[in-house]
N, C-alpha and C. Protein backbone atom coordinates (compact mmCIF):
# COMPACT_ATOMS: atom_id res chain seq x y z
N UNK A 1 2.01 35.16 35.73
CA UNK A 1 0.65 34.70 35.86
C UNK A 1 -0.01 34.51 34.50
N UNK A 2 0.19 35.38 33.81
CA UNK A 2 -0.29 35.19 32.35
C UNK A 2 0.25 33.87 31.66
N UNK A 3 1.29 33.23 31.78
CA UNK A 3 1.51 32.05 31.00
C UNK A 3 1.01 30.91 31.94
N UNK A 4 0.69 31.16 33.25
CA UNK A 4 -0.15 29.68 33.64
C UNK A 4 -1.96 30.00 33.33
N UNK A 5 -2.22 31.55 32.65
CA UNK A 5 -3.14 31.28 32.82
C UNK A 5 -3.51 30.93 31.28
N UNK A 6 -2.78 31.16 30.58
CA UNK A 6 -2.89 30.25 29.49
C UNK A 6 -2.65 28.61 29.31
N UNK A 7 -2.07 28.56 29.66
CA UNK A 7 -1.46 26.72 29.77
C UNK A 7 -3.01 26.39 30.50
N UNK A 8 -3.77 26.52 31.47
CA UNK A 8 -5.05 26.20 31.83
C UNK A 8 -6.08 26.35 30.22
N UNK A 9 -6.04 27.21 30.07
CA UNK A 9 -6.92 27.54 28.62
C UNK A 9 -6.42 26.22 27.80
N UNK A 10 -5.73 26.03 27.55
CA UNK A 10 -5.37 25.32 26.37
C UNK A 10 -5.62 24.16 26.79
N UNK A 11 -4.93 23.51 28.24
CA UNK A 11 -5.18 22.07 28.89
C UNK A 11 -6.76 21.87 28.68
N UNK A 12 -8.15 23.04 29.45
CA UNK A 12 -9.40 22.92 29.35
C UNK A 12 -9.65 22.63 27.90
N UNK A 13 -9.18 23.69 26.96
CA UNK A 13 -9.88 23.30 25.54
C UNK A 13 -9.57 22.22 24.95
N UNK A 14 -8.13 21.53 24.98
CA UNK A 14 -7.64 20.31 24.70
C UNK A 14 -8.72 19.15 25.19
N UNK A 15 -9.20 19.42 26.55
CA UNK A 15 -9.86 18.42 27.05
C UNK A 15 -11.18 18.37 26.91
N UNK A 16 -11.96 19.62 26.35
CA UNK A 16 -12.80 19.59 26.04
C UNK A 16 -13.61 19.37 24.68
N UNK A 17 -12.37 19.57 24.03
CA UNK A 17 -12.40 19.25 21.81
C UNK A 17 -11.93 17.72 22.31
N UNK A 18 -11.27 16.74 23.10
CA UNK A 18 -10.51 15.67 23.28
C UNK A 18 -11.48 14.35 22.23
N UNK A 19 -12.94 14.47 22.46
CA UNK A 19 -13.72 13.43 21.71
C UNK A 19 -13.85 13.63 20.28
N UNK A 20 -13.85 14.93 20.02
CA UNK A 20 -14.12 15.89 18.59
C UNK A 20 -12.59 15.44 17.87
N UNK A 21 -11.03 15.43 18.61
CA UNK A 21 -9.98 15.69 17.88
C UNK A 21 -9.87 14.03 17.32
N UNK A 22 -10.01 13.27 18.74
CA UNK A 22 -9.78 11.82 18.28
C UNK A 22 -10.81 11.28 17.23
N UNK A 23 -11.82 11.40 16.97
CA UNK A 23 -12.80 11.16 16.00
C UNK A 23 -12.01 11.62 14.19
N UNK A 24 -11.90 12.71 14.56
CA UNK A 24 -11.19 13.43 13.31
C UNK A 24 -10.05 12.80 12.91
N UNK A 25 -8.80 12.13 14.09
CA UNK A 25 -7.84 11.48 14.03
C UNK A 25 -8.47 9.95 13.22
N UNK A 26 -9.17 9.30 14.15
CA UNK A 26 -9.32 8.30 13.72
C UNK A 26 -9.97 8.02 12.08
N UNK A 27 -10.96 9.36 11.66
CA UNK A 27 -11.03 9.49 10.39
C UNK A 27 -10.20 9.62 9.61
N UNK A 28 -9.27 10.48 10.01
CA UNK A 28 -8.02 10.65 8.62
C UNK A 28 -7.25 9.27 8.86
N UNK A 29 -6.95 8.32 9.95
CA UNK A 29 -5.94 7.43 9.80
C UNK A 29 -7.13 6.41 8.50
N UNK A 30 -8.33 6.29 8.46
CA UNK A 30 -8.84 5.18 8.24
C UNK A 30 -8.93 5.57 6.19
N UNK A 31 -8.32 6.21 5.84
CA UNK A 31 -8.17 6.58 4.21
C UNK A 31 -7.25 5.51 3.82
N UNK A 32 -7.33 5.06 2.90
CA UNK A 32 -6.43 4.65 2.41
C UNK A 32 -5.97 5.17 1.07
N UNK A 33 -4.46 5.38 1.03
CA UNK A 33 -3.67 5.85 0.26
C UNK A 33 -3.64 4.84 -1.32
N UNK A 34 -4.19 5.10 -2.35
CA UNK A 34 -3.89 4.64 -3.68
C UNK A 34 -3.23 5.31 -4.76
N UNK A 35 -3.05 4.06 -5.51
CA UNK A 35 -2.24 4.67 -6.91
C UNK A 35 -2.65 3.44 -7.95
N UNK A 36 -2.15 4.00 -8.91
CA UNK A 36 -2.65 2.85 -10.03
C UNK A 36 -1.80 2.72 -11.22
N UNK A 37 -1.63 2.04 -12.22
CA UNK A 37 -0.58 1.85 -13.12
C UNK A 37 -1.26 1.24 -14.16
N UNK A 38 -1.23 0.97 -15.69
CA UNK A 38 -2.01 0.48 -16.64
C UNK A 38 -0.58 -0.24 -16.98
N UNK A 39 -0.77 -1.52 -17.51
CA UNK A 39 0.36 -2.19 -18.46
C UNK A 39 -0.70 -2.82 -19.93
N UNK A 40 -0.29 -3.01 -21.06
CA UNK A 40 -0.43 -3.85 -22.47
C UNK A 40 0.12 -4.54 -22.79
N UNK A 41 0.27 -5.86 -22.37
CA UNK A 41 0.47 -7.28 -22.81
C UNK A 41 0.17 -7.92 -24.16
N UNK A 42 1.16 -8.47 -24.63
CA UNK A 42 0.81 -9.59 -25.99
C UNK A 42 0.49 -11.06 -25.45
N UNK A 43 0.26 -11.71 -25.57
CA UNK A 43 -0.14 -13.44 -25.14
C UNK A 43 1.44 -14.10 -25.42
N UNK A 44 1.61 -14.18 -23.75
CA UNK A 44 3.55 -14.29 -23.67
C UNK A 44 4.09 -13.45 -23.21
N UNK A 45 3.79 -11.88 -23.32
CA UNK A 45 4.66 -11.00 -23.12
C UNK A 45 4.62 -10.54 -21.69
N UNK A 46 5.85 -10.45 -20.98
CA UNK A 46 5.98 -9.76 -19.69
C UNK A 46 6.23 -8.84 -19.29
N UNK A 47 5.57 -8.44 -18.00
CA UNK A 47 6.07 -7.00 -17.45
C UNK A 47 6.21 -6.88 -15.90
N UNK A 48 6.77 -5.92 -15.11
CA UNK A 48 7.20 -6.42 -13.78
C UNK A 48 6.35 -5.28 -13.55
N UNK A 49 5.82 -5.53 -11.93
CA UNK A 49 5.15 -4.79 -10.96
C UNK A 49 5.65 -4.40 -9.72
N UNK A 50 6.46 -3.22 -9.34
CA UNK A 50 7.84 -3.22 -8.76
C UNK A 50 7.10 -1.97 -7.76
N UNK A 51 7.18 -2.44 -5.90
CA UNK A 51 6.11 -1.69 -5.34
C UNK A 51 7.40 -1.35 -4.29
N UNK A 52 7.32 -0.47 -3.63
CA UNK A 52 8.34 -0.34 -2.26
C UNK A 52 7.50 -0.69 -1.32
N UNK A 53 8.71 -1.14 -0.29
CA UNK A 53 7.86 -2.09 1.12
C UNK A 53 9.05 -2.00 2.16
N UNK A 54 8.54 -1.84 2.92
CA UNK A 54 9.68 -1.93 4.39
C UNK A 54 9.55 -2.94 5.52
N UNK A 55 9.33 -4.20 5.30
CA UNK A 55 9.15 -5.04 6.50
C UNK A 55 9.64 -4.82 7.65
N UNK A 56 10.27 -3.85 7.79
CA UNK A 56 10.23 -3.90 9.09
C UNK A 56 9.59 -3.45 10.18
N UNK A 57 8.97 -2.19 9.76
CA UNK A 57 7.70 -1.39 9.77
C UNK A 57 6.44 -2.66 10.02
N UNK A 58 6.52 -3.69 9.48
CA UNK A 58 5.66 -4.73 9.34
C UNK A 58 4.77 -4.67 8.84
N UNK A 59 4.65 -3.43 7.55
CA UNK A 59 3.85 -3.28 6.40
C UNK A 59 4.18 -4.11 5.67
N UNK A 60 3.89 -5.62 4.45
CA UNK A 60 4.54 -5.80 3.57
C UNK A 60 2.86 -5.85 2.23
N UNK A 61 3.25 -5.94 0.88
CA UNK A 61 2.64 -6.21 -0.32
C UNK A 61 2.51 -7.50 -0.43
N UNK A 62 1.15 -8.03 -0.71
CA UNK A 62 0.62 -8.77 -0.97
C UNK A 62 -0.81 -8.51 -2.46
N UNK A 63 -0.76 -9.67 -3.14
CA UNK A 63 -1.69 -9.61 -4.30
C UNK A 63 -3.29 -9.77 -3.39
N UNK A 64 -4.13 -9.10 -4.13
CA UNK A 64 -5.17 -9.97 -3.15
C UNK A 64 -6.75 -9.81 -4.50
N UNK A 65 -6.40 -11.24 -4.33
CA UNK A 65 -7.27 -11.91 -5.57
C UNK A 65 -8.89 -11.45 -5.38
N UNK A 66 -9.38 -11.14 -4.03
CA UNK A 66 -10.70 -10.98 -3.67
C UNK A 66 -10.93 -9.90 -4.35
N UNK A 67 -10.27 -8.90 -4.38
CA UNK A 67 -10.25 -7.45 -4.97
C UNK A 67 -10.26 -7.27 -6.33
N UNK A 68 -9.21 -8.32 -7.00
CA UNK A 68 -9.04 -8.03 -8.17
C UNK A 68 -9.93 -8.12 -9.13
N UNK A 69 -10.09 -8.13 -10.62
CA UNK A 69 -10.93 -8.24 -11.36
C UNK A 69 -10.26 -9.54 -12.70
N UNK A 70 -10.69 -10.68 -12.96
CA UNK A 70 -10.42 -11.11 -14.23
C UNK A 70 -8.90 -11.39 -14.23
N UNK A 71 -8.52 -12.09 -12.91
CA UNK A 71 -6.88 -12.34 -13.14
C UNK A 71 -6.40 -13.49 -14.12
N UNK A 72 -7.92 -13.96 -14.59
CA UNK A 72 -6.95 -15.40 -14.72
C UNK A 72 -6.42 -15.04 -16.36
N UNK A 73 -6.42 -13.66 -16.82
CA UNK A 73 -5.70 -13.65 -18.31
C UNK A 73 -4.06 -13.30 -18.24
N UNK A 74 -3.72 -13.31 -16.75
CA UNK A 74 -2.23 -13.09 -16.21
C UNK A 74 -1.88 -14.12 -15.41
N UNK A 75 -0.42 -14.90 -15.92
CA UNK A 75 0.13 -15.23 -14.78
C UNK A 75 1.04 -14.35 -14.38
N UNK A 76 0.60 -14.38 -12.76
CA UNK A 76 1.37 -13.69 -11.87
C UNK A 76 2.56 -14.68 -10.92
N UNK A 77 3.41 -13.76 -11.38
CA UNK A 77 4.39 -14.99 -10.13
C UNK A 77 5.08 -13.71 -9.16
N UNK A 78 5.23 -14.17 -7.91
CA UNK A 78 5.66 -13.08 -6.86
C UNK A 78 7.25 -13.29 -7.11
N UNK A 79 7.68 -12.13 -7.31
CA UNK A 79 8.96 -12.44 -6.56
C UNK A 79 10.20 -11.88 -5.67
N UNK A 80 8.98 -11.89 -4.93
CA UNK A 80 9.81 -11.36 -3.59
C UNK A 80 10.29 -9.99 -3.11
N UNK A 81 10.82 -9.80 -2.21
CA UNK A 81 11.16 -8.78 -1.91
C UNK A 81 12.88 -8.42 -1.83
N UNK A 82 13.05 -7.20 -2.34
CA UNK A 82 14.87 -7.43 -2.64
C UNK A 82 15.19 -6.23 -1.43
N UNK A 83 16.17 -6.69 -0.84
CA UNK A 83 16.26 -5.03 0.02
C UNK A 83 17.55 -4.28 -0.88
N UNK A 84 17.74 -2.98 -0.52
CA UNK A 84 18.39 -2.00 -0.96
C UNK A 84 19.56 -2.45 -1.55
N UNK A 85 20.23 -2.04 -2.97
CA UNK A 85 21.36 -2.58 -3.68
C UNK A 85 22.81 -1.73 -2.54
N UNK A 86 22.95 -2.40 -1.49
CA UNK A 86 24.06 -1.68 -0.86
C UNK A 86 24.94 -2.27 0.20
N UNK A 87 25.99 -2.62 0.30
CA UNK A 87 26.69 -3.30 0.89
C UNK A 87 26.25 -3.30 2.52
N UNK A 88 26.35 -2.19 3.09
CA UNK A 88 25.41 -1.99 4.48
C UNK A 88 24.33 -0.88 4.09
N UNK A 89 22.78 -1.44 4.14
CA UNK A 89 21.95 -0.73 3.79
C UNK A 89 21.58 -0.11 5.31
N UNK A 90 20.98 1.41 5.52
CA UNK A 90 20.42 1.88 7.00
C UNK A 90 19.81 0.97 7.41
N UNK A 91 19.24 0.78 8.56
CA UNK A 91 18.82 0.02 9.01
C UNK A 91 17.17 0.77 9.19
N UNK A 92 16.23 -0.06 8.95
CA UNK A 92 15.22 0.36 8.75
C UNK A 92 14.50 1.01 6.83
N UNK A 93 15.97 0.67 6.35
CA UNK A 93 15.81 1.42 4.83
C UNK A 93 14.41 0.68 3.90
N UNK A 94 13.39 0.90 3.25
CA UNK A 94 13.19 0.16 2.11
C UNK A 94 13.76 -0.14 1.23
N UNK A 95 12.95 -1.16 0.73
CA UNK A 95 13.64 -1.82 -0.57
C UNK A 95 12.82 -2.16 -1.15
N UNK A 96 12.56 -3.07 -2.56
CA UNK A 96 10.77 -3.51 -3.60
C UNK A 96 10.66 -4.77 -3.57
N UNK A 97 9.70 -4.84 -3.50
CA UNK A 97 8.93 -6.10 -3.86
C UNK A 97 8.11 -6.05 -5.24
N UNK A 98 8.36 -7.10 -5.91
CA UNK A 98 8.09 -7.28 -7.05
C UNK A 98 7.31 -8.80 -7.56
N UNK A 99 6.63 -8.15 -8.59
CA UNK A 99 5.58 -9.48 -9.09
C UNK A 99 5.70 -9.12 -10.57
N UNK A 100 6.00 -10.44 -11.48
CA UNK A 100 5.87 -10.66 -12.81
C UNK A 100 4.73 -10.98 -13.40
N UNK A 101 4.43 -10.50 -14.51
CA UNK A 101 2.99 -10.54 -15.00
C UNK A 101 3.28 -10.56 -16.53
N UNK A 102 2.61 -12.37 -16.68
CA UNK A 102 2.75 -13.01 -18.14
C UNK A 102 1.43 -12.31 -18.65
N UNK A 103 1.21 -12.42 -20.17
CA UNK A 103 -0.11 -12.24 -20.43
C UNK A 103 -0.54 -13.76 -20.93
N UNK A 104 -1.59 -14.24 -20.75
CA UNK A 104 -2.20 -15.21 -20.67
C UNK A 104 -3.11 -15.46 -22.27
N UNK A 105 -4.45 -14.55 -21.67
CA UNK A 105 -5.12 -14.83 -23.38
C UNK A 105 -5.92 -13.38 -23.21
N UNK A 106 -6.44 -13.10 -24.13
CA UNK A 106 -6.66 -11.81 -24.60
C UNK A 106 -7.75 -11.37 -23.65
N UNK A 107 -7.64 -10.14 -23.20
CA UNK A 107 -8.79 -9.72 -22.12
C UNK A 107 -8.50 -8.17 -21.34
N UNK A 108 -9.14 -8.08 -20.23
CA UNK A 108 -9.07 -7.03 -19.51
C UNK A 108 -8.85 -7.34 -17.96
N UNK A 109 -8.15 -6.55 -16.90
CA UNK A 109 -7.85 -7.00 -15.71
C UNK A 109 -7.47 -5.71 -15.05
N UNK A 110 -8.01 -6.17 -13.96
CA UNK A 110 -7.67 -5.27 -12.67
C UNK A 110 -7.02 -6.30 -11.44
N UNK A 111 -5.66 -5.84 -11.38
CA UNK A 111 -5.05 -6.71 -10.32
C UNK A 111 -4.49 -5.50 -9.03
N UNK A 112 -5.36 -5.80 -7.82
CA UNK A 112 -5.05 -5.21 -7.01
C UNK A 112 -3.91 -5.55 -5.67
N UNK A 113 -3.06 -5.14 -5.77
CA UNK A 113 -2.36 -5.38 -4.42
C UNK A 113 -2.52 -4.46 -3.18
N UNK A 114 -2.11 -5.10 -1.98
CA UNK A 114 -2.45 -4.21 -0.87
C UNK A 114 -1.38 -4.31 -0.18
N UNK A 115 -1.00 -3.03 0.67
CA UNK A 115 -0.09 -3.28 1.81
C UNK A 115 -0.72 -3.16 3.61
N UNK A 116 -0.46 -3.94 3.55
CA UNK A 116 -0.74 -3.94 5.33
C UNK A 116 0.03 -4.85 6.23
N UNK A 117 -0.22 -4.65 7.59
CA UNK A 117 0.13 -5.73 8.44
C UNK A 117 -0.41 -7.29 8.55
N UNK A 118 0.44 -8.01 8.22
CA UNK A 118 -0.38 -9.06 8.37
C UNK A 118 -1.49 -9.68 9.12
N UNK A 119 -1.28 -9.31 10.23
CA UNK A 119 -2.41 -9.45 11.80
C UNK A 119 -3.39 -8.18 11.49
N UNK A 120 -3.79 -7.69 10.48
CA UNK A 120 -4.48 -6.41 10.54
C UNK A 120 -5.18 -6.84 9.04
N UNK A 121 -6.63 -6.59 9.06
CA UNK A 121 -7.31 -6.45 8.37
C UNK A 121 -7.55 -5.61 7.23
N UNK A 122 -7.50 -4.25 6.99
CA UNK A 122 -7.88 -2.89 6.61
C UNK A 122 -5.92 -2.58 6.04
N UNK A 123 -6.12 -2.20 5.11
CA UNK A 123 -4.79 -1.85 4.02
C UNK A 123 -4.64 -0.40 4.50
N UNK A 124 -3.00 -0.12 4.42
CA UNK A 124 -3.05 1.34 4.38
C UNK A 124 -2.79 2.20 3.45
N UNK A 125 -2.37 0.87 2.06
CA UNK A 125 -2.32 1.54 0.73
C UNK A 125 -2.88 0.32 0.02
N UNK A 126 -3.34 0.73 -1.81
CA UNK A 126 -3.55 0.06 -2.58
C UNK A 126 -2.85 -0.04 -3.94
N UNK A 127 -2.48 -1.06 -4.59
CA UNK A 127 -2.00 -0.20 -5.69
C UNK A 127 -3.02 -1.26 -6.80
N UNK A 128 -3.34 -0.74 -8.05
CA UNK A 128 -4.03 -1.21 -8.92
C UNK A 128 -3.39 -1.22 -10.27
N UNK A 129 -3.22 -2.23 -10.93
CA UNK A 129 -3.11 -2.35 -12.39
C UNK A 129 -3.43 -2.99 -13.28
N UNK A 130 -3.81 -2.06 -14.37
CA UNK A 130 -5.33 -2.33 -14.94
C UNK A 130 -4.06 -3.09 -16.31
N UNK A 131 -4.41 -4.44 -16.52
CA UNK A 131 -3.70 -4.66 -17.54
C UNK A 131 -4.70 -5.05 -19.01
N UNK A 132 -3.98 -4.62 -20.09
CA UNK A 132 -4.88 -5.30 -21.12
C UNK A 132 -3.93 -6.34 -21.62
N UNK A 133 -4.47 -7.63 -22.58
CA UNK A 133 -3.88 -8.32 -22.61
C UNK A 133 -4.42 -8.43 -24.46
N UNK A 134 -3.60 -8.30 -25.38
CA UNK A 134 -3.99 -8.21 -26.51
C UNK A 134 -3.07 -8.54 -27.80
């Protein structure tokens, strides 16, 4: 009798915290996870921006110019996403996606990329790099 009369306790309190837990849930999912990286460029000189991504998950990296700050002292060229260096990689494994970054003409920049679902608005990570170009 004592373990159904617990399993009731817990079912009631479960159901009664139920608006309180999902609120809290839905707060912690809505953070987004960042990081950031600095690079120093000469006018010409390159450097790669090398992010992990798992498409299959249907997270992928994308640049996103709205965010950024002062891109135009970098060209950026994407290039792509490579999966895992392995003859049969797991299935589901990551692998990077990567973007090259010329320096252009002398300045300051914040280039932000984001990962999310494409059909989805709101990122679930960011990554930022603040380049100088000098």
């Amino acid at each position: 009798m004592i373990g159904k009369s617990a399993l009731v306790c817990v079912l009631a309190s479960a159901a009664f915290l139920g608006g309180e837990v999902a609120t809290a849930l839905t707060t912690a999912f809505a953070q987004v996870q960042t990081s950031e990286q600095s690079v120093v460029l000469a006018p010409g000189a390159s450097a790669v921006v090398e992010l992990t991504e798992n498409p299959s998950t249907g997270y992928v990296w994308r640049f996103d110019a709205q965010r950024s700050k002062n891109p135009a002292i970098v060209k950026l060229v994407d290039q792509g996403y490579s999966r895992p260096a392995s003859d049969r990689p797991p299935i589901g494994a990551p692998g990077r996606h990567r973007w090259s970054l010329e320096g252009v003409s002398a300045g300051r920049a914040e280039l932000t990329f984001v990962n999310l679902r494409p059909w989805e608005d709101r990122p679930v990570r960011e990554h930022t790099v603040a380049v100088e170009v000098r």
